[in-house]
Protein backbone atom coordinates (compact mmCIF):
# COMPACT_ATOMS: atom_id res chain seq x y z
CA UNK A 1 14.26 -16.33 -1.57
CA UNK A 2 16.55 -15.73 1.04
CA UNK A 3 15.35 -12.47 2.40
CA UNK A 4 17.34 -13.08 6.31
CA UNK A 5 21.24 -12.59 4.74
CA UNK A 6 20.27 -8.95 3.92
CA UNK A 7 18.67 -7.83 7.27
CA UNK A 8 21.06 -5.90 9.67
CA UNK A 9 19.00 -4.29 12.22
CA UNK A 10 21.55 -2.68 13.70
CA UNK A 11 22.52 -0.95 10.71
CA UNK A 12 23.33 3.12 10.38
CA UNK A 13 23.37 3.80 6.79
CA UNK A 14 27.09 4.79 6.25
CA UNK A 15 26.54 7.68 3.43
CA UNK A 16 28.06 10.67 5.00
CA UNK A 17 30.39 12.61 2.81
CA UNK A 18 33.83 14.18 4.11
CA UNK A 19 33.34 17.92 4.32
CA UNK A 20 35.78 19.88 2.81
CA UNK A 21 38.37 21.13 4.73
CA UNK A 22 40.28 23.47 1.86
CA UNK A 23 43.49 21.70 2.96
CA UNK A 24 46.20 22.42 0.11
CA UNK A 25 48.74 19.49 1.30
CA UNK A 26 47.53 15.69 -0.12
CA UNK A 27 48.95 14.15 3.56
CA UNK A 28 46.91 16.50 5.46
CA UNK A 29 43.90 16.01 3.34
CA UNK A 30 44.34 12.08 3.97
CA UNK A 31 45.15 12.39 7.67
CA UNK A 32 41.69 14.00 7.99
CA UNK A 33 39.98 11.10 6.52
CA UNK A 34 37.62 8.33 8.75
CA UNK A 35 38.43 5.47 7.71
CA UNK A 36 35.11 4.13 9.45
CA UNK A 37 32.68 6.21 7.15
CA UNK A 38 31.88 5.75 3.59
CA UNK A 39 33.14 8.38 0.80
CA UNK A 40 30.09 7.08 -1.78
CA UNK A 41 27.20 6.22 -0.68
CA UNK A 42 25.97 2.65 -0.57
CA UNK A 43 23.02 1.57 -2.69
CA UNK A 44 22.24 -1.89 -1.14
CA UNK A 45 22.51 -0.13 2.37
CA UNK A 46 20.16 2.21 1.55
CA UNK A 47 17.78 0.01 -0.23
CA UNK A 48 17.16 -2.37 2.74
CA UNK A 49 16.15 0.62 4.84
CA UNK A 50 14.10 2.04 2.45
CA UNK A 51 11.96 -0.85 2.17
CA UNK A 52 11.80 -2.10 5.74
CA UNK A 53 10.61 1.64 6.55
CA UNK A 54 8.13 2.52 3.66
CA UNK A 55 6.75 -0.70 4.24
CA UNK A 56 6.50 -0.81 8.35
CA UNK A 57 5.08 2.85 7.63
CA UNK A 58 2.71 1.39 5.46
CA UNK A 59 1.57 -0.97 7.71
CA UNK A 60 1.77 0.62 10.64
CA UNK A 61 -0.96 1.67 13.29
CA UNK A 62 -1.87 5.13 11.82
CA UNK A 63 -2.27 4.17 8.32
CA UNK A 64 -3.71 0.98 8.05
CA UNK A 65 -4.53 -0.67 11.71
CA UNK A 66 -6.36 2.96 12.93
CA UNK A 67 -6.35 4.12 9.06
CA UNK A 68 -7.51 1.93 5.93
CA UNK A 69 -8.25 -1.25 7.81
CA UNK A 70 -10.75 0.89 10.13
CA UNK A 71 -11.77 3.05 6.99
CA UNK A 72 -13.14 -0.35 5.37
CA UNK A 73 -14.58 -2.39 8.36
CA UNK A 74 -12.19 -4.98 8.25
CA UNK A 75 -11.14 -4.26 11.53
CA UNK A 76 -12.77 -2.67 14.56
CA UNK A 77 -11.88 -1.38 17.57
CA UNK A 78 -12.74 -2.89 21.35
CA UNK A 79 -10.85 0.33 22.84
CA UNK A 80 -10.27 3.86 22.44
CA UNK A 81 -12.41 3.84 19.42
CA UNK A 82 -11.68 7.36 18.33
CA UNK A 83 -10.54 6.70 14.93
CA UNK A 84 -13.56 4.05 14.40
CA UNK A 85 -15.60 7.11 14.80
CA UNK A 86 -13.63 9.10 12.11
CA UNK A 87 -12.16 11.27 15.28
CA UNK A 88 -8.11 10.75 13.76
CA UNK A 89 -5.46 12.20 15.60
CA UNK A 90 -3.90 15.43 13.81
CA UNK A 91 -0.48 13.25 14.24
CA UNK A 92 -2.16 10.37 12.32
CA UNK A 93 -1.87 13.38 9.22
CA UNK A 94 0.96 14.10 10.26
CA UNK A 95 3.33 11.17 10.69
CA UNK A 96 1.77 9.39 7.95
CA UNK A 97 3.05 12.49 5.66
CA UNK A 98 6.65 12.83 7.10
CA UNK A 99 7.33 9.02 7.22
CA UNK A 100 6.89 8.40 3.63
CA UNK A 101 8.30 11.56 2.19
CA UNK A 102 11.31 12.10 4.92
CA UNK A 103 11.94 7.98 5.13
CA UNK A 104 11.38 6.39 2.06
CA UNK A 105 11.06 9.23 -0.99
CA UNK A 106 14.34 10.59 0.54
CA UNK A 107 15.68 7.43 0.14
CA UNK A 108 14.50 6.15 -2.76
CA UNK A 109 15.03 8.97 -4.51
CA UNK A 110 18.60 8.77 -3.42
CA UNK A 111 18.85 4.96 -4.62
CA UNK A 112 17.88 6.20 -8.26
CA UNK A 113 20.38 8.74 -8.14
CA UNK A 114 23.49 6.47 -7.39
CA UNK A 115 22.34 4.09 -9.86
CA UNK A 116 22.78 6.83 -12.55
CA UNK A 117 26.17 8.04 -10.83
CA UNK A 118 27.60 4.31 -10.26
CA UNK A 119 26.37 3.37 -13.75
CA UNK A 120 23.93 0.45 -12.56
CA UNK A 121 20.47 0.91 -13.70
CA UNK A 122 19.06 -2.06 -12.12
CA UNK A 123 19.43 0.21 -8.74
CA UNK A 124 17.85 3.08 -10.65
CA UNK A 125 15.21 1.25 -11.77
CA UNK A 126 14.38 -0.28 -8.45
CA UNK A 127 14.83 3.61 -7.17
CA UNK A 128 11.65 4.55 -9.31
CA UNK A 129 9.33 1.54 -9.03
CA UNK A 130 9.32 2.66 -5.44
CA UNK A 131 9.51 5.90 -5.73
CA UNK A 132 6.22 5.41 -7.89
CA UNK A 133 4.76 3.42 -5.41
CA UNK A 134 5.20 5.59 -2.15
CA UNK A 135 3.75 8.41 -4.06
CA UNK A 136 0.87 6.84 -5.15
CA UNK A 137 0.20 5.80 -1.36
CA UNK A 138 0.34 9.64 -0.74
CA UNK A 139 -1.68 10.76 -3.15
CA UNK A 140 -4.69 8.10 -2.47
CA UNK A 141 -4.31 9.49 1.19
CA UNK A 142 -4.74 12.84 0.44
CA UNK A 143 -5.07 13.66 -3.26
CA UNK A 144 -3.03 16.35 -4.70
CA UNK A 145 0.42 16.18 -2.84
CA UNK A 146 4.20 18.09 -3.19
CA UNK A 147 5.62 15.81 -6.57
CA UNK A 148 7.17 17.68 -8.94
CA UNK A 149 9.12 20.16 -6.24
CA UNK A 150 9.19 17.29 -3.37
CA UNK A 151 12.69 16.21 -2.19
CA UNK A 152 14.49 19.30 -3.78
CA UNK A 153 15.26 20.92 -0.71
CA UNK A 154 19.35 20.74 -1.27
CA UNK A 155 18.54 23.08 -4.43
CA UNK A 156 16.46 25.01 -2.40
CA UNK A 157 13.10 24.21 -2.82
CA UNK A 158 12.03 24.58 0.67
CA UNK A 159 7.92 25.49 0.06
CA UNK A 160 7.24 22.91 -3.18
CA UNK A 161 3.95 23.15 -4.74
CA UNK A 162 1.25 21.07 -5.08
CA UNK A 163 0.02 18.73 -7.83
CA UNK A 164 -2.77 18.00 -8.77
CA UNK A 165 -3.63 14.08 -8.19
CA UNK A 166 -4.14 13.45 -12.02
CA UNK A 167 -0.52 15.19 -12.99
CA UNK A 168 1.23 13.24 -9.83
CA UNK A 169 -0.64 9.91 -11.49
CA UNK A 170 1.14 10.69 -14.97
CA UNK A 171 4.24 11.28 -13.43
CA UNK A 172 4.27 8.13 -11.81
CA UNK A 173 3.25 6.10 -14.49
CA UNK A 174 6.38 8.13 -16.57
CA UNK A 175 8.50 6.47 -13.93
CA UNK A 176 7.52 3.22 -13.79
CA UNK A 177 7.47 2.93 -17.89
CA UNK A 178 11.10 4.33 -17.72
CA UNK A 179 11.98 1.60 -14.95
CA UNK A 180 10.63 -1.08 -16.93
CA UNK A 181 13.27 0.12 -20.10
CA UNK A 182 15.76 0.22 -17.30
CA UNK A 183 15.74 -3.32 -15.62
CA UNK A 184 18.14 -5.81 -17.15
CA UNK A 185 17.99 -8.98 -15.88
CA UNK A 186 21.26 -10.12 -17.11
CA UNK A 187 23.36 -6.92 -16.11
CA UNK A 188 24.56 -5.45 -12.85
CA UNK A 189 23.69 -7.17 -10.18
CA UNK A 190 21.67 -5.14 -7.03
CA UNK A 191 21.93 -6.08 -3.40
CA UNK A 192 19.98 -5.12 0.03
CA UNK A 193 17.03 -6.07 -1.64
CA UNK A 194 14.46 -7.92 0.69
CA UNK A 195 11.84 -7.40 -1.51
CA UNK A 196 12.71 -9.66 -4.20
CA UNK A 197 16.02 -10.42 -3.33
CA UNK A 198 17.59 -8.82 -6.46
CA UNK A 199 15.45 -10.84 -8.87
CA UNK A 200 14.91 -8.16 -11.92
CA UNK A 201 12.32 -10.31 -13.87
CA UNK A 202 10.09 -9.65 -10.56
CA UNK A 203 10.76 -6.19 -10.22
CA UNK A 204 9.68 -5.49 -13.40
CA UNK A 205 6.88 -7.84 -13.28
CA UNK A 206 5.95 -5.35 -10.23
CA UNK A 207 6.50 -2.44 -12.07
CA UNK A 208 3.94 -3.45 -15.24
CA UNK A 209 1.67 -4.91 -12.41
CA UNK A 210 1.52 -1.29 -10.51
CA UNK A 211 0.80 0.47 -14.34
CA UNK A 212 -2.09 -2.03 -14.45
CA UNK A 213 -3.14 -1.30 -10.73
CA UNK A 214 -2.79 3.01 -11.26
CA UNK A 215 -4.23 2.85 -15.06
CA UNK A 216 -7.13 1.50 -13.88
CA UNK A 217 -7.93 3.81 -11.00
CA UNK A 218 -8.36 6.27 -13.56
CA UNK A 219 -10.61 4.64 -15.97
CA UNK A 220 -13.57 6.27 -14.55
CA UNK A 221 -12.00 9.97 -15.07
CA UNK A 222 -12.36 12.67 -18.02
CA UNK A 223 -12.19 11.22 -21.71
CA UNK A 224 -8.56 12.48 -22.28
CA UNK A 225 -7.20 11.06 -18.90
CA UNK A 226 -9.69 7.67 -19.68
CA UNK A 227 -8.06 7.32 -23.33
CA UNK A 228 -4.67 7.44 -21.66
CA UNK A 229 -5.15 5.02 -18.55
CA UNK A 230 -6.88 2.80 -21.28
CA UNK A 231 -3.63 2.71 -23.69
CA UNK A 232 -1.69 1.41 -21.00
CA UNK A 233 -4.09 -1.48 -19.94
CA UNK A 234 -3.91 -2.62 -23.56
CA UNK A 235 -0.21 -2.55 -23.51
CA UNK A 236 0.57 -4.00 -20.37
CA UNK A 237 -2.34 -7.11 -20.72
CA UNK A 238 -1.17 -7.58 -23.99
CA UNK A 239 2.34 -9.19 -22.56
CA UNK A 240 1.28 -11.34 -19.44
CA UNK A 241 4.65 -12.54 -19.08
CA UNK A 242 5.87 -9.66 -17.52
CA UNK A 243 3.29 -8.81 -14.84
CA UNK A 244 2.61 -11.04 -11.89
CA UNK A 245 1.35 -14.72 -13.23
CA UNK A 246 0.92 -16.43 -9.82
CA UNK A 247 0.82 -16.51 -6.10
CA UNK A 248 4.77 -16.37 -6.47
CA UNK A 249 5.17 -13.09 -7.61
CA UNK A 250 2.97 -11.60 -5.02
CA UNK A 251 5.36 -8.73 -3.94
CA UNK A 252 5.58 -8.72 -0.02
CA UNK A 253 7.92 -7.93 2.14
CA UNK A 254 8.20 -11.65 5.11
CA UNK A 255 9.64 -10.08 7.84
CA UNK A 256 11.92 -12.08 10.19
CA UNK A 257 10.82 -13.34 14.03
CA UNK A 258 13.22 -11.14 15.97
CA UNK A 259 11.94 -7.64 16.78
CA UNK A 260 12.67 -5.06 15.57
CA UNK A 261 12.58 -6.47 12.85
CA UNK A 262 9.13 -8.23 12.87
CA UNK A 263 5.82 -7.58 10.95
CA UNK A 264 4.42 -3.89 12.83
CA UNK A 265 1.08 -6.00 13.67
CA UNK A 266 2.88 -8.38 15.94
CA UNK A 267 4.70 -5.62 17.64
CA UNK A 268 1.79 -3.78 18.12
CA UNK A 269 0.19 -6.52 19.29
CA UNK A 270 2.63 -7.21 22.36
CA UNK A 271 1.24 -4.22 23.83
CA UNK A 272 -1.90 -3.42 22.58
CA UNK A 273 -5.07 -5.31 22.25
CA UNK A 274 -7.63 -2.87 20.85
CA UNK A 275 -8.11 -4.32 17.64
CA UNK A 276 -10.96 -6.83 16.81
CA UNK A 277 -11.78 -8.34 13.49
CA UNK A 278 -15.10 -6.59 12.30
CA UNK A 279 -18.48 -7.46 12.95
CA UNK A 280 -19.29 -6.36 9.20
CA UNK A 281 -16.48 -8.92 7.76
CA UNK A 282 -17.29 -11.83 9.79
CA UNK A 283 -21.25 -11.35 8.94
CA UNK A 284 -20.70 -11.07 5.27
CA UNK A 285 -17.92 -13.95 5.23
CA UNK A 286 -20.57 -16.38 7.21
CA UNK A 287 -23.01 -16.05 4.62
CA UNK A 288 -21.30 -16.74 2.13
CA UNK A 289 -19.56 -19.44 3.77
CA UNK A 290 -15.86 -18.32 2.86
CA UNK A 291 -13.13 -20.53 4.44
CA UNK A 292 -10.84 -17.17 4.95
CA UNK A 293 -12.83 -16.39 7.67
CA UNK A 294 -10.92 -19.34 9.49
CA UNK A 295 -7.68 -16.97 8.33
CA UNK A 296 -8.62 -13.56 8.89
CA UNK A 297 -10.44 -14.00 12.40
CA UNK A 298 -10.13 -16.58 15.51
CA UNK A 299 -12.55 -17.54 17.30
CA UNK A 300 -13.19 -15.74 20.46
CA UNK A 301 -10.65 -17.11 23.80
CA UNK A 302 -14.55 -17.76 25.65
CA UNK A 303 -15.22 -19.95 23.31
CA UNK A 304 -18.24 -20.16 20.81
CA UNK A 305 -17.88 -19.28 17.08
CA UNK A 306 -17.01 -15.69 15.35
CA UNK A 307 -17.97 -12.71 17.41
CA UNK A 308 -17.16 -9.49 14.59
CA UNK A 309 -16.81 -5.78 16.84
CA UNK A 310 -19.70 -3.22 15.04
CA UNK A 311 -17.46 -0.06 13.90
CA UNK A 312 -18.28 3.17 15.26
CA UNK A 313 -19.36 2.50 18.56
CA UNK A 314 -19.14 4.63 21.73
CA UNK A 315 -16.10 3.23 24.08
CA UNK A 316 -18.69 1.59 26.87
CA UNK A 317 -20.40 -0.46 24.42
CA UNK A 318 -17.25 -1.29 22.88
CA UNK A 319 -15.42 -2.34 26.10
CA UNK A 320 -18.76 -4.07 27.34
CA UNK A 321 -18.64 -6.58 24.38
CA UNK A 322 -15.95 -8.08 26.51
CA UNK A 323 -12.02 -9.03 24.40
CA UNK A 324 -12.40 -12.11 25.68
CA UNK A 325 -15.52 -12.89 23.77
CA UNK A 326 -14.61 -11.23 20.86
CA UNK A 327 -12.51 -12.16 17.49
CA UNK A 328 -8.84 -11.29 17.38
CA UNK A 329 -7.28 -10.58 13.86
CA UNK A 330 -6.11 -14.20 12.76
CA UNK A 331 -2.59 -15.73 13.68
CA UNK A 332 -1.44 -15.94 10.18
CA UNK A 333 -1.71 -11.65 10.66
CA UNK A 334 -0.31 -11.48 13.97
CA UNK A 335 2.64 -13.81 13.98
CA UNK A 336 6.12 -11.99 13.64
CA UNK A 337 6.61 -13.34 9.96
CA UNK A 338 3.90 -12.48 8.62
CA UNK A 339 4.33 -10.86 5.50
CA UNK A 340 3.75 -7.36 4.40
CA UNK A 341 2.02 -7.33 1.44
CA UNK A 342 2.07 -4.51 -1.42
CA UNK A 343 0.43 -6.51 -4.62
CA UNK A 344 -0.81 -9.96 -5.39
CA UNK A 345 -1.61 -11.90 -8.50
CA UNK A 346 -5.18 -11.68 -7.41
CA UNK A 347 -5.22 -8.03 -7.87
CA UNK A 348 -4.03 -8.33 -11.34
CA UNK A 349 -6.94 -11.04 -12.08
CA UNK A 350 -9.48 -8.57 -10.36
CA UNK A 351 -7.90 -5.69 -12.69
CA UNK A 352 -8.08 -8.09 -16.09
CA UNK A 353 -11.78 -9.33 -15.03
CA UNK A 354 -12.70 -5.54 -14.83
CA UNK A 355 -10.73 -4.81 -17.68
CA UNK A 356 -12.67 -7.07 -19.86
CA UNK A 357 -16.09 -6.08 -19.00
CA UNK A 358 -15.13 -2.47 -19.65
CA UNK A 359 -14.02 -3.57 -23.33
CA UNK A 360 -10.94 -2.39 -23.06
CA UNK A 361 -9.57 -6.09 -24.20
CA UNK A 362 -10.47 -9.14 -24.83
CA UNK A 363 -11.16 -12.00 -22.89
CA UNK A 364 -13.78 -13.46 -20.83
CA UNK A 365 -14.36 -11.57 -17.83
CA UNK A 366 -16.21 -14.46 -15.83
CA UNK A 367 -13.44 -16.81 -15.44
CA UNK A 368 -11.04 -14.64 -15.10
CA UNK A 369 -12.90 -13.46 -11.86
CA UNK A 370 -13.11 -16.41 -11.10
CA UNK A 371 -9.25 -17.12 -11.15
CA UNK A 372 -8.85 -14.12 -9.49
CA UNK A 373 -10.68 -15.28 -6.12
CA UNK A 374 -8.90 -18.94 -6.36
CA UNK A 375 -5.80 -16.75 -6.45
CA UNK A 376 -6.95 -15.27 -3.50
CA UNK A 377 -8.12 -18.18 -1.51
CA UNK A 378 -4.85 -20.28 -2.57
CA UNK A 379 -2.77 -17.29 -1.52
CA UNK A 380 -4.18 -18.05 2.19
CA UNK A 381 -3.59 -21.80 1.92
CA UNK A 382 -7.09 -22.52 1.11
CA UNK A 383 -7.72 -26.01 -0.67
CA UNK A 384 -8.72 -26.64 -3.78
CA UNK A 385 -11.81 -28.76 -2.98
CA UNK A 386 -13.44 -26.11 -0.75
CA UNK A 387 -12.53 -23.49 -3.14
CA UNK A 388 -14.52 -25.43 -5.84
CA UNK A 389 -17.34 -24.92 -3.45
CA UNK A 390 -17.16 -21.69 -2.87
CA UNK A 391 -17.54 -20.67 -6.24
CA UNK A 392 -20.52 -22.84 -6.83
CA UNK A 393 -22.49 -20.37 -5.30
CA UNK A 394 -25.12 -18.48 -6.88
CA UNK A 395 -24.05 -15.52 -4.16
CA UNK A 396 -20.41 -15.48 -5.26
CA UNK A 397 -21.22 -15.88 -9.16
CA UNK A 398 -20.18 -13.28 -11.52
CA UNK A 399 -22.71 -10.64 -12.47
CA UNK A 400 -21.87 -9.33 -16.02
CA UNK A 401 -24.71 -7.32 -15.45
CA UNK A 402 -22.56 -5.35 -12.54
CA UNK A 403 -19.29 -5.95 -12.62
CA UNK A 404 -18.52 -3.91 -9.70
CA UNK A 405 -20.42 -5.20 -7.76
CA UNK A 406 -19.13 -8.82 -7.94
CA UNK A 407 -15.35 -7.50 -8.59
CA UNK A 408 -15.99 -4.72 -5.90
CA UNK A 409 -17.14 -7.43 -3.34
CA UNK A 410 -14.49 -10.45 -4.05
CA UNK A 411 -11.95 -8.00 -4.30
CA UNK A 412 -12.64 -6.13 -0.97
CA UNK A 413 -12.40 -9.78 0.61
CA UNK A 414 -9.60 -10.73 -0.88
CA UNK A 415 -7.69 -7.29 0.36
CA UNK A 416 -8.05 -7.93 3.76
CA UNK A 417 -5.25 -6.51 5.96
CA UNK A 418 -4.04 -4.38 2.76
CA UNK A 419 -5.92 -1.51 3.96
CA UNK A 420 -4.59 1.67 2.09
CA UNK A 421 -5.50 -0.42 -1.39
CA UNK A 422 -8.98 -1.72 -0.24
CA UNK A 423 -9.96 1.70 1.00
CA UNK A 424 -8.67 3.51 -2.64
CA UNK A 425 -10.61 0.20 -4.74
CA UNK A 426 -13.66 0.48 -2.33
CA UNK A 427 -13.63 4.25 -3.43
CA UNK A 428 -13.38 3.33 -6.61
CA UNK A 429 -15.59 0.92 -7.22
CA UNK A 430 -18.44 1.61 -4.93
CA UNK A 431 -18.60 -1.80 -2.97
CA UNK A 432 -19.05 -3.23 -0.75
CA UNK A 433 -22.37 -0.73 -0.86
CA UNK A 434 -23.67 -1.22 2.06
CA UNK A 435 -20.58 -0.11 4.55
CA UNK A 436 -22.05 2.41 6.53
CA UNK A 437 -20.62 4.06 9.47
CA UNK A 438 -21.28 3.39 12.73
CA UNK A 439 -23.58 5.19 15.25
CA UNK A 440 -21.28 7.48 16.98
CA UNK A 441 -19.34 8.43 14.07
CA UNK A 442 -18.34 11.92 12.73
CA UNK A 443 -19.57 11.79 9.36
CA UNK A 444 -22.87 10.32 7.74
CA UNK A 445 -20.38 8.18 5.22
CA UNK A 446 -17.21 6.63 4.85
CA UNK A 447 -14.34 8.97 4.90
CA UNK A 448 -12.91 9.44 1.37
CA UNK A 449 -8.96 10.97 2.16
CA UNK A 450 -7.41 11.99 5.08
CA UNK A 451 -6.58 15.43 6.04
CA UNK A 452 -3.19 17.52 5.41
CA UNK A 453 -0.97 17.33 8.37
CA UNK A 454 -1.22 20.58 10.13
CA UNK A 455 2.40 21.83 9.67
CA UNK A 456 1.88 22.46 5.97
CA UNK A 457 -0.12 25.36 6.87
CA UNK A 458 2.56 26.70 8.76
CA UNK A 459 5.41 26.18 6.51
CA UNK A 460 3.89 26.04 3.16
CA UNK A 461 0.52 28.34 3.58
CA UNK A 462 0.14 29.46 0.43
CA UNK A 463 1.06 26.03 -1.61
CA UNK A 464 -1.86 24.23 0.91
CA UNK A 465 -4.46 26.96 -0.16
CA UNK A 466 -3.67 26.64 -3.27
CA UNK A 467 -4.21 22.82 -3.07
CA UNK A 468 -7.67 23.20 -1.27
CA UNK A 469 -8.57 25.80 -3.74
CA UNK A 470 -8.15 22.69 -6.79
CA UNK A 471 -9.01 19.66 -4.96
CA UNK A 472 -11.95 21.91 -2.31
CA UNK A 473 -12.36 21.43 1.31
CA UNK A 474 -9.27 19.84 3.40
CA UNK A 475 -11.86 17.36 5.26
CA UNK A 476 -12.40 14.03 5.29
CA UNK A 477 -15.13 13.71 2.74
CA UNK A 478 -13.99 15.87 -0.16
CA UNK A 479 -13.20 13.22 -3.35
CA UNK A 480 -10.24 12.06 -5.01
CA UNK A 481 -10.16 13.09 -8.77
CA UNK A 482 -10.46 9.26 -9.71
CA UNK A 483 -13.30 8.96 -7.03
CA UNK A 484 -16.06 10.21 -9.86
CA UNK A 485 -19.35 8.24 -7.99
């Protein structure tokens, strides 16, 4: 895929529209034309900012390296440990909010638009499927969210309500069914994509895979809402073809070497160096002797073998464990390549395993999650001989007698450095059981959503109380509606 031939970083999105001037004479009217700005607005220009900035966003230090990464003790922090402590930043709310609804719903929702006015579906399809999935990142943040009445401000819909999470989840699963009728492989061609690099077969393997991943987050919910997450599992394992069928499909954004336009860890990294792998994931990875730990952690620059940071710690014991002596997120993480990644095949094994031991289809459940952790491990470079012996363990053996427990385990390995998704399946599912939060933290357990951004209590009061009066208390341990143990 050649992702480098669509990256300007320089680029100002030329869409501005010529105001009208009421000019009656046709010369004056054209002498009052820039030639230098676009009249219609450019999909493919649009697209490629979209993604870069949904997906930096996504990435980025508030939501997943001080957010879902902390959230699920993958990572730990050596310095200012505020946020390891559950003590987030009321900007952390707050930029996480505006940055996916002012950046990339604005702009998707734009990109679905043009492909109905310029008659290409392929861009409104690709408009949706991310539409879809930048709202579902919302609403596992924070539960019910602005859908129905967000981005209508230019018809006036400057206060939109709130959702509730299980009407936002239909919604979204509405639009990625109507992307999937959408995508033609064979028709118009889309550019500025540096996701897939126009490829429609993936997109709409990505769409079907995201049904799978959203369908099953609401298996555990009322009958009515069960029934209907459960029709969709059927339908969209009954056609393998068209959801992700190996490490090639994975959808992830590789970013380029040259910053800006590098993966947000390396930049951070340049200047930061607060982040250590935790002392939870290294301890559970050495017992069970996992070759990612070689991937996800080095070794510390004193020398010796895997030194993990303990979460929740006060700042002095932090800073006395010493960065030199301690393990830095792995290179393949931290190098300005790296990709960003938003769904793997592994996740869809994970979701089939689980799928079959709930008896929603057929199949056998133990080799599948099985596949599912090879998937994992080959997705990292792992070999095939030492992946042979890591699932000849009795420790890593499939427990049809808990299910989430082995799926909930493997799986929270295997979504290392995607935080926002480990944090919503470790919610889910319940394991790893035994994360517990450190000694100077805020709460007595993990948090379960972040907090509205303070702002929407000053510009849309009585939409927010109405939202804490459905979903209950704007803190950090009220559930999700899918979150039902």
């Amino acid at each position: 895929m050649n992702i480098s031939k669509y990256r300007k970083l320089t680029l100002i999105v030329p869409f501005t529209l010529m105001l009208g001037l009421g000019a009656c004479e046709k010369d004056f009217e054209e002498l009052n034309k820039n030639p230098n700005v676009a009249e219609v607005a450019t999909p493919s220009f649009i697209l490629t900012n979209a993604l870069e900035s949904t997906i930096d966003r996504q990435f980025g230090v508030e939501a997943s390296m001080d957010g879902g990464d902390i959230i699920v003790q993958h990572m730990a922090k050596i310095q200012y440990p505020d946020e390891d402590a559950y003590f987030f930043r009321t900007t952390t709310y707050q930029n996480i909010w505006n940055g996916f609804y002012a950046q990339g719903l604005e702009d998707f929702n734009l990109i679905t638009k043009l492909g109905v006015e310029q008659k290409n579906p392929n861009y409104q399809a690709v408009g949706l499927i991310m539409r879809a999935y930048t709202f579902s990142l919302l609403t596992d943040i924070y539960g019910d969210i602005p859908y129905s009445d967000a981005l209508r401000a230019k018809e006036g819909v400057l206060q939109p309500k709130y959702d509730k999470q299980q009407d936002v989840y239909k919604g979204i699963l509405g639009e990625l069914k109507q992307a999937t009728t959408l995508i033609d492989a064979s028709g118009s061609a889309i550019s500025g994509d540096i996701l897939f690099d126009g490829d429609m077969t993936h997109w709409l393997k990505f769409a079907n895979s995201l049904r799978l991943r959203l369908a099953m987050r609401m298996t555990d919910t009322e009958p009515e809402n069960k029934a209907f997450a459960e029709g969709i599992i059927k339908e969209v394992l009954a056609s393998p073809a068209t959801l992700f069928q190996s490490n090639a499909d994975n959808a992830q954004l590789v970013y380029r070497s040259a910053a800006p336009n590098n993966n947000p860890i390396n930049e951070n990294r340049k200047t930061r160096d607060d982040h250590r792998v935790s002392k939870t994931l290294v301890t559970k990875l050495t017992a069970l002797n996992d070759p990612r730990l070689a991937v996800y952690a080095q070794k510390p620059e004193a020398g010796g073998d895997y030194v993990g940071v303990p979460n929740g710690i006060d700042a002095e014991t932090a800073n006395g464990l010493g960065l030199s002596k301690t393990s830095r997120l792995g290179s393949y993480f931290t190098r300005s390549d790296a990709p960003g990644v938003l769904m793997t095949y592994a996740e869809v094994l994970f979701f089939r395993a689980e799928a079959i031991a709930r008896g929603i289809v057929a199949g056998n459940a133990a080799t599948t999650y099985t596949a599912a952790i090879r998937a994992s491990m080959e997705q990292f470079g792992i070999e095939s001989a030492a992946i042979t012996t890591y699932l000849a363990q009795p420790a890593v053996a499939y427990n049809a007698a808990n299910y989430k427990q082995s799926i909930g385990n493997q799986k929270w390995i295997a979504l290392f450095q995607q935080g926002l998704e480990a944090w919503s399946e470790y919610r889910r599912l319940d394991y790893p059981n035994d994360l517990k939060p450190g000694p100077e933290a805020a709460l007595t357990k993990l948090p379960t959503r972040f907090r509205y951004p303070g702002n929407e209590q000053s510009v849309n009061l009585a939409n927010y109380q109405a939202a804490v009066a459905n979903q209950g208390a704007d803190n950090l341990t009220t559930k999700l509606w899918w979150d039902k143990f």
